[in-house]
Protein backbone atom coordinates (compact mmCIF):
# COMPACT_ATOMS: atom_id res chain seq x y z
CA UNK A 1 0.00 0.00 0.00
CA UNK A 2 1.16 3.64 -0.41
CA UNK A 3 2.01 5.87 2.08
CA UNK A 4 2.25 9.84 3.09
CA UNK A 5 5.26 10.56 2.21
CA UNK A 6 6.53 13.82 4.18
CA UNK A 7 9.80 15.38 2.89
CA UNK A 8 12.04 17.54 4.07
CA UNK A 9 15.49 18.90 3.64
CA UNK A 10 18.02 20.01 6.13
CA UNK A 11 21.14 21.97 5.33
CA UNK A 12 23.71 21.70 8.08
CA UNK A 13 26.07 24.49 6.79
CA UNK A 14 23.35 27.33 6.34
CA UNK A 15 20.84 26.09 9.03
CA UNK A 16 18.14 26.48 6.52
CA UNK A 17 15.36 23.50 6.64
CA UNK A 18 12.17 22.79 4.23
CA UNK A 19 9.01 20.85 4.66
CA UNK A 20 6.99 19.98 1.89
CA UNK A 21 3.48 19.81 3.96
CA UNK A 22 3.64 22.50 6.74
CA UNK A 23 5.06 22.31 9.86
CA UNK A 24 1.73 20.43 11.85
CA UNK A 25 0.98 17.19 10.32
CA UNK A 26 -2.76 15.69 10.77
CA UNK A 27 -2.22 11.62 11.89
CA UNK A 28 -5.00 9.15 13.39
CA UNK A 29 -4.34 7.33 16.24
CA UNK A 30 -3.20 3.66 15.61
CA UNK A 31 -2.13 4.36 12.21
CA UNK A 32 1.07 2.30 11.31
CA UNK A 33 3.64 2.57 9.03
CA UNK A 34 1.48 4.91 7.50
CA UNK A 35 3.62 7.62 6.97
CA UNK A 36 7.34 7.94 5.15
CA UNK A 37 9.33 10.34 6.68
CA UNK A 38 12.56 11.71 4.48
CA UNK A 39 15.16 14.21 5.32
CA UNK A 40 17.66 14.84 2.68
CA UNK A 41 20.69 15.99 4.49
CA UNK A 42 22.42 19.12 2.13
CA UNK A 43 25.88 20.63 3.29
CA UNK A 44 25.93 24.19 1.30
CA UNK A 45 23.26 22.98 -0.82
CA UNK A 46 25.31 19.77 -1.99
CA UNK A 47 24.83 15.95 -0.94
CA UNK A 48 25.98 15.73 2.42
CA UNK A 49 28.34 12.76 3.10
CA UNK A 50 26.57 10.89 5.65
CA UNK A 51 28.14 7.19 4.76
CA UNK A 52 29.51 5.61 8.50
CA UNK A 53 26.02 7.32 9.55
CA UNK A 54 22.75 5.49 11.24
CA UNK A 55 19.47 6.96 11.31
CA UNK A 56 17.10 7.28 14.17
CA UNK A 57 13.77 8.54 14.59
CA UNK A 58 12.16 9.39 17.97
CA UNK A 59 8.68 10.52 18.74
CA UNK A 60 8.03 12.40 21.89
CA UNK A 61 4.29 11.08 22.76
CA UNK A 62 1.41 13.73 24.49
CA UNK A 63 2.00 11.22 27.33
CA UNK A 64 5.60 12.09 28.42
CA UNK A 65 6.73 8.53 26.41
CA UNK A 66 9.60 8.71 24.20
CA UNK A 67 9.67 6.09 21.19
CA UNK A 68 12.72 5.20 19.16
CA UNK A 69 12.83 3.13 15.84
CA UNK A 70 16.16 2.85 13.19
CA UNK A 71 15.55 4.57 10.18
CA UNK A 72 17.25 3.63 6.46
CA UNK A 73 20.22 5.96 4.48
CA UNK A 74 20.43 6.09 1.35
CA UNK A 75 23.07 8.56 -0.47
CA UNK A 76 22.53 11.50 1.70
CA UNK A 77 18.84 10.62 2.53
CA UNK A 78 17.44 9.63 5.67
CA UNK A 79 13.90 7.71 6.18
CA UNK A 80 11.81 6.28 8.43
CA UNK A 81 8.48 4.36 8.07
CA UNK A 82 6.28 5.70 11.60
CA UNK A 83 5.26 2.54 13.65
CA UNK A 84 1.64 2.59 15.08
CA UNK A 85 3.54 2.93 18.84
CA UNK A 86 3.89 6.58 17.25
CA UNK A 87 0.63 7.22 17.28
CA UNK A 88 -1.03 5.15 19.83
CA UNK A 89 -2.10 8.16 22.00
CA UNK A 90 -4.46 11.33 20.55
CA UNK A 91 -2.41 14.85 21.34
CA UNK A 92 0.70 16.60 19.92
CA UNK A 93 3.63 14.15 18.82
CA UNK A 94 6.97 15.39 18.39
CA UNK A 95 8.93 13.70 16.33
CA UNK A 96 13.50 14.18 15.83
CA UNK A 97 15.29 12.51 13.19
CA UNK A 98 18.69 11.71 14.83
CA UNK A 99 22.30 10.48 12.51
CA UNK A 100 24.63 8.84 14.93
CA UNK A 101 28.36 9.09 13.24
CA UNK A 102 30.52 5.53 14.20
CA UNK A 103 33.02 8.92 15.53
CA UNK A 104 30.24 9.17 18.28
CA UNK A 105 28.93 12.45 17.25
CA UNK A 106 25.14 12.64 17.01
CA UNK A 107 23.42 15.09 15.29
CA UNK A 108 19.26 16.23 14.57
CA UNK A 109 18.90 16.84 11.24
CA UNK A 110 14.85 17.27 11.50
CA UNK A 111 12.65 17.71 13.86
CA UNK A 112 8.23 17.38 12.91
CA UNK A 113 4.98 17.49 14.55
CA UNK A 114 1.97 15.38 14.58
CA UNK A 115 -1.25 16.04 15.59
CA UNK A 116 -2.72 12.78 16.55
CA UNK A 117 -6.83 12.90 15.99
């Protein structure tokens, strides 16, 4: 089945980040792997060089909860496919995308919000 696919880019040298569908995203509770989340990670507007890189997404739930699932990089994109543990409660869900460097240097490259209906 298809999914939402919500796409962003992030550009660590000027700070500047896009969103293709707004900054508050409309989800229903218990939806799973509903929605594609992408980051494309730019340096000055180029490919970044993410390779030795792992991707995590986290979702701050309305209950205090934090969830954590590995995402998938691919060139210089970074995606994750939202589990239904995401959504399970109705309220504001804040999600982070996260790289983890094998140096030990973490980094958020995106952060996005879901309203959960």
């Amino acid at each position: 089945m298809d999914r939402w696919l919500v796409s962003q880019s992030a550009d660590l040298a000027t700070g500047k980040i896009s969103i293709s569908t707004g900054q508050t995203i409309h989800a229903v509770r218990g939806n799973a792997l509903s929605i594609e989340w992408s980051v494309e990670v730019l340096n000055d507007g180029e490919p970044a060089d993410i390779s030795g890189c792992s991707c995590l997404a986290y979702a701050v739930r309305p209950d205090g909860t934090t969830c954590v699932i590995g995402g998938s990089i691919n060139g210089s994109v970074c995606t994750a496919k939202l589990p239904q543990q995401f959504f399970a409660l109705v309220g504001r869900v804040d999600c982070l995308m996260n790289l983890a460097h094998s140096d030990g240097t973490t980094i958020t490259v995106a952060v996005i919000r879901f309203d959960v209906q």
